[in-house]
C-alpha atoms as a PDB file:
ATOM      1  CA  UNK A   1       0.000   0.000   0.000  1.00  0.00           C
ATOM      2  CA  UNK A   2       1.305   3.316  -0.712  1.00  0.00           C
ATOM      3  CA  UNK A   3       1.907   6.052   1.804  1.00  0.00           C
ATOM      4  CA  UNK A   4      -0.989   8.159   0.478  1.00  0.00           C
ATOM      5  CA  UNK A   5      -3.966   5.288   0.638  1.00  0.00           C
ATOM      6  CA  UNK A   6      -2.519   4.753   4.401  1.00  0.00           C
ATOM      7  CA  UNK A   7      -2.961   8.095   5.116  1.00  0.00           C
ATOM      8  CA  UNK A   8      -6.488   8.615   3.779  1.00  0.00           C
ATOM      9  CA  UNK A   9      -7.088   5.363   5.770  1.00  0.00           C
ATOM     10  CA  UNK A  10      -5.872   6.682   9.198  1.00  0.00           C
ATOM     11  CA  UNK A  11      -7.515  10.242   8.134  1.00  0.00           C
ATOM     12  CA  UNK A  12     -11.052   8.425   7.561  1.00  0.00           C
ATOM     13  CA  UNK A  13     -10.938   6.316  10.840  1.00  0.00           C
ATOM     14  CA  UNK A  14      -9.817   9.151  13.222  1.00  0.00           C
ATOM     15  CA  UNK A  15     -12.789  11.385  11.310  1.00  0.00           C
ATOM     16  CA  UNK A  16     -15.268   8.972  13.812  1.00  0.00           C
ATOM     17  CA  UNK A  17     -13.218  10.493  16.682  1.00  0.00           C
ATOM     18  CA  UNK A  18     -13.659  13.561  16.694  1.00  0.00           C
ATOM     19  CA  UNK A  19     -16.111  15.530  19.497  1.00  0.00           C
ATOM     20  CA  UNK A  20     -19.692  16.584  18.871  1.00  0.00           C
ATOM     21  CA  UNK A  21     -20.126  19.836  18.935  1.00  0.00           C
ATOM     22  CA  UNK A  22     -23.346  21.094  21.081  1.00  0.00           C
ATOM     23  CA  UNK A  23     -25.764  23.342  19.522  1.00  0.00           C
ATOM     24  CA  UNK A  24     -26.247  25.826  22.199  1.00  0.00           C
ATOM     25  CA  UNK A  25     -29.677  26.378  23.191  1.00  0.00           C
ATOM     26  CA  UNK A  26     -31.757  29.414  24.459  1.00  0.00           C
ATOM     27  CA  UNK A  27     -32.187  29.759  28.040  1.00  0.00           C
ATOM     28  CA  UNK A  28     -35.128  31.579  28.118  1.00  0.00           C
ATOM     29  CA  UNK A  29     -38.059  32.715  25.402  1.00  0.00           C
ATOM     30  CA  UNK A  30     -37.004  36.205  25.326  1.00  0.00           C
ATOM     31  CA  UNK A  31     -34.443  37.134  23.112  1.00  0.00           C
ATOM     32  CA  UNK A  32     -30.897  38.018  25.170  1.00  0.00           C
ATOM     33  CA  UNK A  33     -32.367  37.173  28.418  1.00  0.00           C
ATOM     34  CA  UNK A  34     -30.932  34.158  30.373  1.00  0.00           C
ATOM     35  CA  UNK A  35     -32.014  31.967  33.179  1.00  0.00           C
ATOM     36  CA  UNK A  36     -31.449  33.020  36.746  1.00  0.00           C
ATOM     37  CA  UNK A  37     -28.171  31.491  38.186  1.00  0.00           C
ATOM     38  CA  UNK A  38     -26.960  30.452  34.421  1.00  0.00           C
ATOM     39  CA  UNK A  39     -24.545  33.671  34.406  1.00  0.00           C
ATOM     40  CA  UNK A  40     -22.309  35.663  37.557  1.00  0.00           C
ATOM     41  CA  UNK A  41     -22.256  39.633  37.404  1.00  0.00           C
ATOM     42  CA  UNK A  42     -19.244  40.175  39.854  1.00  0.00           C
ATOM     43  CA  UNK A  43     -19.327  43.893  39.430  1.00  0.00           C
ATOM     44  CA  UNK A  44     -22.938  43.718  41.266  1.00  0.00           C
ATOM     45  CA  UNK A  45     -20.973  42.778  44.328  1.00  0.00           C
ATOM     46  CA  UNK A  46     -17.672  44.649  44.368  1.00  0.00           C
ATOM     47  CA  UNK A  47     -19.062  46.730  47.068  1.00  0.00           C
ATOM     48  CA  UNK A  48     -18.023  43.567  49.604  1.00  0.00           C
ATOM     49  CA  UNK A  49     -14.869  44.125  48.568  1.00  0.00           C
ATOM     50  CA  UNK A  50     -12.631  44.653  51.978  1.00  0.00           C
ATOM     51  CA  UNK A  51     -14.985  43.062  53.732  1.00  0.00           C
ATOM     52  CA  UNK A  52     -14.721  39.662  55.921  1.00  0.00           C
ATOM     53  CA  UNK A  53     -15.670  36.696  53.489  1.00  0.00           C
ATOM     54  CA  UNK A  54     -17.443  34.356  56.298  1.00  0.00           C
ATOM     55  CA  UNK A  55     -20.384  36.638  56.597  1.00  0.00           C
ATOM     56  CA  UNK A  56     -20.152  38.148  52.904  1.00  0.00           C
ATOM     57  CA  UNK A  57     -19.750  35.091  50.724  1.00  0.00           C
ATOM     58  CA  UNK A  58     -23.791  34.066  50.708  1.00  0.00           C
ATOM     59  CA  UNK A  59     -24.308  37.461  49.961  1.00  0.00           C
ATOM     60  CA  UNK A  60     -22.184  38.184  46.927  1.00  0.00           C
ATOM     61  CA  UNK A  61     -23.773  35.045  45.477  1.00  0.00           C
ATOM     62  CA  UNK A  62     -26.599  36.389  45.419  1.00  0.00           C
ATOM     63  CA  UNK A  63     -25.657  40.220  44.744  1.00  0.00           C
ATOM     64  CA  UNK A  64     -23.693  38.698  41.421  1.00  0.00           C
ATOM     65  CA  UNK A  65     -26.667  35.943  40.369  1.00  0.00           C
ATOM     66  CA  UNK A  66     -23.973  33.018  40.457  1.00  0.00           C
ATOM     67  CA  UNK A  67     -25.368  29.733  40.927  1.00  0.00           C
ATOM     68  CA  UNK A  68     -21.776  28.315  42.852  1.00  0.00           C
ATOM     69  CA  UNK A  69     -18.899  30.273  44.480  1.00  0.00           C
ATOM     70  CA  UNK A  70     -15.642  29.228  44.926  1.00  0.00           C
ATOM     71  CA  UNK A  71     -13.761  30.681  47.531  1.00  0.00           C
ATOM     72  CA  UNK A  72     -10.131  30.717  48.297  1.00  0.00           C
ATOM     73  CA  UNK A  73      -7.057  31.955  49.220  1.00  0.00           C
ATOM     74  CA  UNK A  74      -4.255  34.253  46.911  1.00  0.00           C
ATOM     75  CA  UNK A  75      -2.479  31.446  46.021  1.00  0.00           C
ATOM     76  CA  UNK A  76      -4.332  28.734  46.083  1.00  0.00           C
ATOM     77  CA  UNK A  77      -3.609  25.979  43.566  1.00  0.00           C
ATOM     78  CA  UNK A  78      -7.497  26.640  41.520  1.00  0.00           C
ATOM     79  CA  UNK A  79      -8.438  24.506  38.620  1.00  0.00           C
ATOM     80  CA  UNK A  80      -8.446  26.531  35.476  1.00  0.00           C
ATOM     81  CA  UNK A  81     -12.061  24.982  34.637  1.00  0.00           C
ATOM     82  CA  UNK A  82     -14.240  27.966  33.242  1.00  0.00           C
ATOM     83  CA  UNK A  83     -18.222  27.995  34.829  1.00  0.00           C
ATOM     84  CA  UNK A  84     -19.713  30.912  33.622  1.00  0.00           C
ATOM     85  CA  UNK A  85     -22.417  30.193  36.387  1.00  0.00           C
ATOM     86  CA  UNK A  86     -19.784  30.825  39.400  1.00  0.00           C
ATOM     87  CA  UNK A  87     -18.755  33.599  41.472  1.00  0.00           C
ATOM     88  CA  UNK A  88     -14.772  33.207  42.696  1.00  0.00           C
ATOM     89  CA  UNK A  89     -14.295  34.889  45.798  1.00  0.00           C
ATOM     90  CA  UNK A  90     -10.436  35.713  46.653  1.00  0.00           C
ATOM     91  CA  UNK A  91      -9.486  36.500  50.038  1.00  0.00           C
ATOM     92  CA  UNK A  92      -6.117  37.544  51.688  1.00  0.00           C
ATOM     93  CA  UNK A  93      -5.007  34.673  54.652  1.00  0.00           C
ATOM     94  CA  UNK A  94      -7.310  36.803  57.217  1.00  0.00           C
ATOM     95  CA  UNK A  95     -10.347  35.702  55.457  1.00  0.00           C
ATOM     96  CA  UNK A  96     -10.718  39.531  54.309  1.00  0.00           C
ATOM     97  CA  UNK A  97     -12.550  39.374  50.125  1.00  0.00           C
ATOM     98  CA  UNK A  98     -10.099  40.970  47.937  1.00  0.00           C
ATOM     99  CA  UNK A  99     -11.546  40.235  44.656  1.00  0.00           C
ATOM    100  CA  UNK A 100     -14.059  39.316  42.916  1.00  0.00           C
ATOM    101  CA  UNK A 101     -14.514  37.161  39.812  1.00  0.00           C
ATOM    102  CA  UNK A 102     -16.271  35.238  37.833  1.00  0.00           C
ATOM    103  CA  UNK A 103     -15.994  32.112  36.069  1.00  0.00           C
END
């Protein structure tokens, strides 16, 4: 076999392989809208900003819409996993929110 009819033959196989891409679908009926807790708006809660996280966090997730929150420390090993859905809080070691972020 030559090394062009080997490659069309690895080409067509691996062609099966390949992901599905998802069609996305609306959220909602109204044009631009989403569901509730399908997006974060950290901006909405930059006023906690400075202040301590343990009795802020429940409140910036619901200031910023996010449906999860992840909160941790500057320099905390984070998975770089992007959830458009979640509000990351980052705090300095005295638990005090220093910024806020989403995804």
């Amino acid at each position: 076999m030559t090394r062009v009819a080997v490659a069309c033959i690895v080409l067509a196989a691996s062609a099966g392989c390949a992901p599905e891409v998802a069609t996305p679908v609306a959220a909602t009926a109204v044009a631009g809208a989403e569901a509730p807790g399908t997006r974060c708006d950290a901006g909405a809660a930059a006023a906690l900003v400075g202040r301590a996280a343990d009795a802020s966090v429940a409140e910036a997730q619901r200031l910023s819409g996010a449906r999860t929150v992840r909160r941790y420390a500057t320099g905390d090993a984070l998975t770089m996993d992007y959830r458009a859905d979640r509000l990351n809080v980052e705090t300095d070691p005295g638990g005090t929110i220093v910024r806020l972020s989403c995804g």
